[in-house]
Protein backbone atom coordinates (compact mmCIF):
# COMPACT_ATOMS: atom_id res chain seq x y z
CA UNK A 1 -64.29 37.46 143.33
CA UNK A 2 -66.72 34.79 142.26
CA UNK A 3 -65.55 31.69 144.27
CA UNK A 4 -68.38 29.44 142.65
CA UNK A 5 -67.16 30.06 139.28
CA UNK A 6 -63.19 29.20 140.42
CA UNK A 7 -64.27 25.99 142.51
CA UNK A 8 -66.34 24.87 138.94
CA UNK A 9 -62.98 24.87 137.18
CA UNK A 10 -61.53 23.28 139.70
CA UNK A 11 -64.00 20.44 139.90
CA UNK A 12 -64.08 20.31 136.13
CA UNK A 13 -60.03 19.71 136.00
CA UNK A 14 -60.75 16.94 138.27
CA UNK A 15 -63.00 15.13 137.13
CA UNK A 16 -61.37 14.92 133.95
CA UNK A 17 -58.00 14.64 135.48
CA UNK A 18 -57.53 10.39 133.79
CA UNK A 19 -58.38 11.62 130.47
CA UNK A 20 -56.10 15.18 130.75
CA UNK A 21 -53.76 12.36 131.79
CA UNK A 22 -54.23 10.17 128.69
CA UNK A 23 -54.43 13.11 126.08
CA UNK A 24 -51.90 15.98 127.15
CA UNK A 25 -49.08 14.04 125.56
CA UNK A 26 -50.41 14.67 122.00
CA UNK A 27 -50.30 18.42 122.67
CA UNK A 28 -47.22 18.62 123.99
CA UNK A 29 -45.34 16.62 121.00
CA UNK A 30 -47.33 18.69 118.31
CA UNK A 31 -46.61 22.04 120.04
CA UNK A 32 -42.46 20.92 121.02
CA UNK A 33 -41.91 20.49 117.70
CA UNK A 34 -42.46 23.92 116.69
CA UNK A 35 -41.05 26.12 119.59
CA UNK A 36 -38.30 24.05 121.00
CA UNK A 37 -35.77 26.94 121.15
CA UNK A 38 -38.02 28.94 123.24
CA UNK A 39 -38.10 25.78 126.20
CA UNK A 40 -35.59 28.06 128.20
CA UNK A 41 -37.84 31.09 129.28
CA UNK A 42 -39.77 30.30 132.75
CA UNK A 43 -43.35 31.95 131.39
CA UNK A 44 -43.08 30.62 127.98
CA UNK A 45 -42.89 27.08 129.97
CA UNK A 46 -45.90 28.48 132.24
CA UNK A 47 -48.15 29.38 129.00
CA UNK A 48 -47.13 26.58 127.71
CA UNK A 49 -48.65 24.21 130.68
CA UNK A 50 -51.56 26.27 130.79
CA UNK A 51 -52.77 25.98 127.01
CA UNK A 52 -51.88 22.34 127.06
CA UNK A 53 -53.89 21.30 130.12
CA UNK A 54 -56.32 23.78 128.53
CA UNK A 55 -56.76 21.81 125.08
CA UNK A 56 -56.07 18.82 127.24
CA UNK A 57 -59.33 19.62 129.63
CA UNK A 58 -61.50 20.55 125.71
CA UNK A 59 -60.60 17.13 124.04
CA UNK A 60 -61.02 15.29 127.18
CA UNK A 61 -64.68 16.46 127.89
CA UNK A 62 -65.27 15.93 124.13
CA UNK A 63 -64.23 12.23 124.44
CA UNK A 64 -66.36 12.06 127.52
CA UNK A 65 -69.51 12.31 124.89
CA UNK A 66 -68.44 8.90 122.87
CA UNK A 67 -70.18 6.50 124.19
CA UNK A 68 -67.49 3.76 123.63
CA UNK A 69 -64.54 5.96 124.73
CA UNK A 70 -66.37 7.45 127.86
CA UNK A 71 -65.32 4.34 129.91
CA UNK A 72 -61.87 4.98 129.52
CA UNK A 73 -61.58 9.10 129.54
């Protein structure tokens, strides 16, 4: 097990943690629209969370290059 490569996506999550914050909302309404009778099942819910905080993490870290938005991400 590579514990360097774990603790990097650990210290990537969190120091992006304001801007998953500000962001994951958008995700979440896009993708609720679409699979809302499928909300009931415990590991859709879990892939769910995961591929939102995913994006989340992507557009975050993107936003973090503007020079203008990287004081508030």
């Amino acid at each position: 097990m590579n514990y360097k490569k774990e603790f990097k996506l650990i210290k990537t999550i969190s120091l992006n943690t304001m801007g998953i914050y500000l962001v994951h909302n958008i995700f979440t309404n896009l993708f609720t629209q679409h699979v809302t009778d499928r909300m009931e099942n415990i590991g859709f819910n879990t892939v769910f969370a995961i591929i939102v905080l995913l994006l989340s993490l992507l557009l975050s870290i993107i936003l973090k290059k503007i020079p203008i938005v990287k004081k508030f991400v």
